[in-house]
Protein backbone atom coordinates (compact mmCIF):
# COMPACT_ATOMS: atom_id res chain seq x y z
CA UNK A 1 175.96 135.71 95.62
CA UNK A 2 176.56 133.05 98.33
CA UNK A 3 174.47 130.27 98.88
CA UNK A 4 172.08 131.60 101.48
CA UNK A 5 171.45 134.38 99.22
CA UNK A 6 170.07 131.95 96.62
CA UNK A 7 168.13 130.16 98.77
CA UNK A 8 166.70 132.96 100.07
CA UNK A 9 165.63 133.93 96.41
CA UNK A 10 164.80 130.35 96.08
CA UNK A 11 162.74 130.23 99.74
CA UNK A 12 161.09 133.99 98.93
CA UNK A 13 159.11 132.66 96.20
CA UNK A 14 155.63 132.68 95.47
CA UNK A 15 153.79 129.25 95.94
CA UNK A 16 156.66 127.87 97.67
CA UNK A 17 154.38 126.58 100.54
CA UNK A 18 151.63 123.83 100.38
CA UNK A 19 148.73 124.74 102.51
CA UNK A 20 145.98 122.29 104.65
CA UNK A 21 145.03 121.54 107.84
CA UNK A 22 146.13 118.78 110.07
CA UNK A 23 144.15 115.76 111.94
CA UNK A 24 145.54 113.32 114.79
CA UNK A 25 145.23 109.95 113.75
CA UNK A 26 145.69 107.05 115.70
CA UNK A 27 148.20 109.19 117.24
CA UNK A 28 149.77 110.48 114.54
CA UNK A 29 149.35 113.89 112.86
CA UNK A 30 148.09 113.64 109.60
CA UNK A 31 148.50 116.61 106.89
CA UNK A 32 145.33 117.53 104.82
CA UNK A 33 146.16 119.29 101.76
CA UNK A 34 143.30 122.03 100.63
CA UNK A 35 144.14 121.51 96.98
CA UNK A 36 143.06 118.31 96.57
CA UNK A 37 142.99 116.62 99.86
CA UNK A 38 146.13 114.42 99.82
CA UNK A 39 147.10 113.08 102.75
CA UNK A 40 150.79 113.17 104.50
CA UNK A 41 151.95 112.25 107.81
CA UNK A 42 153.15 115.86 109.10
CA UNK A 43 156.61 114.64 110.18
CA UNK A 44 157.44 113.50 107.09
CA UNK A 45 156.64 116.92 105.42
CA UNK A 46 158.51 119.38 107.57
CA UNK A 47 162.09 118.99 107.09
CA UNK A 48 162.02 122.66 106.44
CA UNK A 49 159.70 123.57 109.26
CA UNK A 50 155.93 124.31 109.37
CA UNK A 51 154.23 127.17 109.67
CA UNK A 52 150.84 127.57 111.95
CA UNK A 53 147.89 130.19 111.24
CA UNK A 54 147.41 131.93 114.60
CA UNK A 55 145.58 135.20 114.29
CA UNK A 56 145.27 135.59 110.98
CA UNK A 57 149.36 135.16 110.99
CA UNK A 58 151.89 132.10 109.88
CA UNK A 59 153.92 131.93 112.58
CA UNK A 60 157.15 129.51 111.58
CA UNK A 61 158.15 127.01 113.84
CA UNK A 62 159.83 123.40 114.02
CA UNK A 63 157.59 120.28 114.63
CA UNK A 64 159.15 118.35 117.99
CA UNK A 65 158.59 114.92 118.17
CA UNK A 66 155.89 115.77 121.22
CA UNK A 67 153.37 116.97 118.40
CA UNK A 68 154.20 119.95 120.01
CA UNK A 69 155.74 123.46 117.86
CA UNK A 70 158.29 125.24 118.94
CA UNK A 71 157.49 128.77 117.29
CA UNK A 72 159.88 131.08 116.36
CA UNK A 73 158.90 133.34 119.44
CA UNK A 74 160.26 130.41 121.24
CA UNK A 75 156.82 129.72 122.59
CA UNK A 76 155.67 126.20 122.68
CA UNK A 77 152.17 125.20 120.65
CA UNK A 78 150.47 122.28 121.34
CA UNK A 79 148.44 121.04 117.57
CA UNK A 80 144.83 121.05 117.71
CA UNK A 81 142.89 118.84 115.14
CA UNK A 82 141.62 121.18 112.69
CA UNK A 83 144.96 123.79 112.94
CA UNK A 84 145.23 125.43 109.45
CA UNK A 85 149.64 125.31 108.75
CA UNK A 86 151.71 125.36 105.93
CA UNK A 87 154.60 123.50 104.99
CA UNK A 88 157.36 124.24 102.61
CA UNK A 89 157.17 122.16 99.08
CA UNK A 90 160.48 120.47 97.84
CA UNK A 91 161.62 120.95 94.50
CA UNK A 92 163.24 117.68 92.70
CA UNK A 93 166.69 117.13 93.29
CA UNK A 94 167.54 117.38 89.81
CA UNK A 95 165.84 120.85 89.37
CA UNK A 96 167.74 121.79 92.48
CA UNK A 97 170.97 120.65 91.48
CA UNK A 98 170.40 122.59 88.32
CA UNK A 99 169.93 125.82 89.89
CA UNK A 100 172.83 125.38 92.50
CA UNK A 101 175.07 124.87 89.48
CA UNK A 102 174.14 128.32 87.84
CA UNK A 103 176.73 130.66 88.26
CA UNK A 104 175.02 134.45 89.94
CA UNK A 105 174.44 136.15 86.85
CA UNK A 106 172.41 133.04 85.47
CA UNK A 107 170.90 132.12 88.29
CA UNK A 108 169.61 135.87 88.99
CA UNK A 109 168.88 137.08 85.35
CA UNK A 110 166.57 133.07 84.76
CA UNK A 111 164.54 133.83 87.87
CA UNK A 112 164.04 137.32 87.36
CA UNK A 113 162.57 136.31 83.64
CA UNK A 114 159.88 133.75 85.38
CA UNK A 115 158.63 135.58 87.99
CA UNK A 116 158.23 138.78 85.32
CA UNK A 117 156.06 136.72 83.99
CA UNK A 118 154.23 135.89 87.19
CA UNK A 119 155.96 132.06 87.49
CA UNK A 120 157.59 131.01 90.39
CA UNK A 121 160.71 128.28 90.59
CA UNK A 122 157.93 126.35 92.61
CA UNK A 123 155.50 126.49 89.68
CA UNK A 124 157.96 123.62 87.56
CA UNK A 125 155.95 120.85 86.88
CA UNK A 126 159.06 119.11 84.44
CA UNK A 127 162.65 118.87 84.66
CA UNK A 128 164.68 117.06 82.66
CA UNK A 129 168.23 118.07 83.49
CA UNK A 130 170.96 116.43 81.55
CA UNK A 131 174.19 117.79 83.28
CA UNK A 132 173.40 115.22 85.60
CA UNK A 133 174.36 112.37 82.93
CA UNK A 134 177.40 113.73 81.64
CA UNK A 135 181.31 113.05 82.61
CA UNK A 136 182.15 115.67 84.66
CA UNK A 137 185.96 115.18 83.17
CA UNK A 138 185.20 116.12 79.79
CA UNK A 139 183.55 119.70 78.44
CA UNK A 140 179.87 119.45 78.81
CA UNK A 141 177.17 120.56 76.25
CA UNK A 142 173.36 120.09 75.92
CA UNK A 143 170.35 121.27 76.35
CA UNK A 144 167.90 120.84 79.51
CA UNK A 145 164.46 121.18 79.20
CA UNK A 146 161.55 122.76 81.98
CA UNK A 147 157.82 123.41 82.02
CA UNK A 148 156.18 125.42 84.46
CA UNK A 149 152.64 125.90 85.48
CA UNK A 150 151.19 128.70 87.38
CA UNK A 151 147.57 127.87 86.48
CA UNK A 152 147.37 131.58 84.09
CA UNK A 153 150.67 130.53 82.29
CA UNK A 154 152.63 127.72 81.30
CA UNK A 155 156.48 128.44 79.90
CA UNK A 156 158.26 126.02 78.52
CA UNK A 157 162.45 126.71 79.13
CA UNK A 158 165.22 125.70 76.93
CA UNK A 159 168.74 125.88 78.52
CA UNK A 160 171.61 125.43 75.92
CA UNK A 161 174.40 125.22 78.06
CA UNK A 162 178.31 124.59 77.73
CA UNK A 163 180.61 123.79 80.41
CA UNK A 164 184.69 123.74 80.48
CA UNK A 165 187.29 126.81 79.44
CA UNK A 166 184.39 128.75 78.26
CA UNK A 167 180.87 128.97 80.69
CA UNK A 168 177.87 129.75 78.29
CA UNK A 169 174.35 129.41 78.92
CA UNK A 170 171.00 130.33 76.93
CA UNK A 171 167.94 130.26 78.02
CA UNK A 172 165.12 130.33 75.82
CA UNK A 173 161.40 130.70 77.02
CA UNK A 174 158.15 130.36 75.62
CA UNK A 175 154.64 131.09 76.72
CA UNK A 176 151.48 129.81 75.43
CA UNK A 177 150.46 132.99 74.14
CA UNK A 178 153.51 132.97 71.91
CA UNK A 179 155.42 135.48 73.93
CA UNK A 180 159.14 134.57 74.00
CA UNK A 181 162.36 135.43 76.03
CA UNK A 182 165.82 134.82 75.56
CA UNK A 183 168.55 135.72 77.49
CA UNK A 184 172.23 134.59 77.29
CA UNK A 185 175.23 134.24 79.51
CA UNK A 186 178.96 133.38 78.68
CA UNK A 187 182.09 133.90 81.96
CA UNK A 188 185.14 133.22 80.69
CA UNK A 189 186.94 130.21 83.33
CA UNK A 190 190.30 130.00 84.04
CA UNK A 191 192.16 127.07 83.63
CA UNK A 192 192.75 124.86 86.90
């Protein structure tokens, strides 16, 4: 799997976008979230584009620094106050590092397990990932630690992992009902 494929996986996740409407402000647009009504300056929030509701339809696009979106049908939209869009929400660096680091298998087979269970990557609400504190010289082992919230479930994910001749990881997840998952990788490496 290359790395478009994963983020693909990563992009074609549920709850990956954080919805609202947008108001100019003193000349700048302003991003309402419908949540709970946080406020953004839209710029700032679409590094990965923005999406606009026209028709009943998201239509992706790319905020220009006119106010203006170019859509994807290479049509220019001018904002209106009140426009209902939809930006893409960023997962934490660490979590991100975490799942670029997976090898295929993991990465595929630890997804697949959430979203069986109706959670999406986008649903983590705690990462604690402690590859990103160890020597990258010597073999690496630990344990990282995730807790996700869909607002139904919340899973709590062990991942015993060891790094160096031998590749293993073992991810161990837990719902609040008591249901529980485990699933376990090991790759042989060859030496460098």
């Amino acid at each position: 799997m290359n790395l478009q494929k994963r983020k693909n996986i990563i992009y074609g996740q549920k709850r990956s976008y954080t919805c609202g409407t947008i108001e100019n402000i003193n000349e700048q647009w302003i991003f309402f979230e419908a949540e709970d009504d946080e406020a953004f300056l839209l710029e700032e929030i679409t590094e990965d584009g923005i999406e606009v509701l026209l028709s009943n339809e998201w239509v992706p696009g790319v905020l220009l620094e006119t106010g203006e979106v170019l859509l994807q049908t290479q049509h220019l939209y001018e904002l209106n106050n009140g426009d209902a869009v939809r930006v893409r929400k960023r997962l934490p660096m660490a979590y991100m590092e975490f799942l670029e680091e997976l090898s295929e298998d993991a990465f595929f087979h630890f997804t697949k397990l959430l979203n069986s269970s109706k959670i999406s990557l986008y649903d983590c609400i705690y990462c604690h990932n402690a590859m990103q504190f160890m020597d990258t010289e010597k073999i690496k082992s630990g344990v990282n630690f995730f807790v996700y919230d869909n607002e139904t479930f919340i899973c709590s994910v062990q991942h015993h992992f060891t790094r160096g001749n031998h590749h293993s990881d073992r991810f161990e997840y837990t719902l609040q009902t008591g249901k529980r998952y485990l699933f376990t990788n090991l790759e042989r490496r060859r030496a460098e």
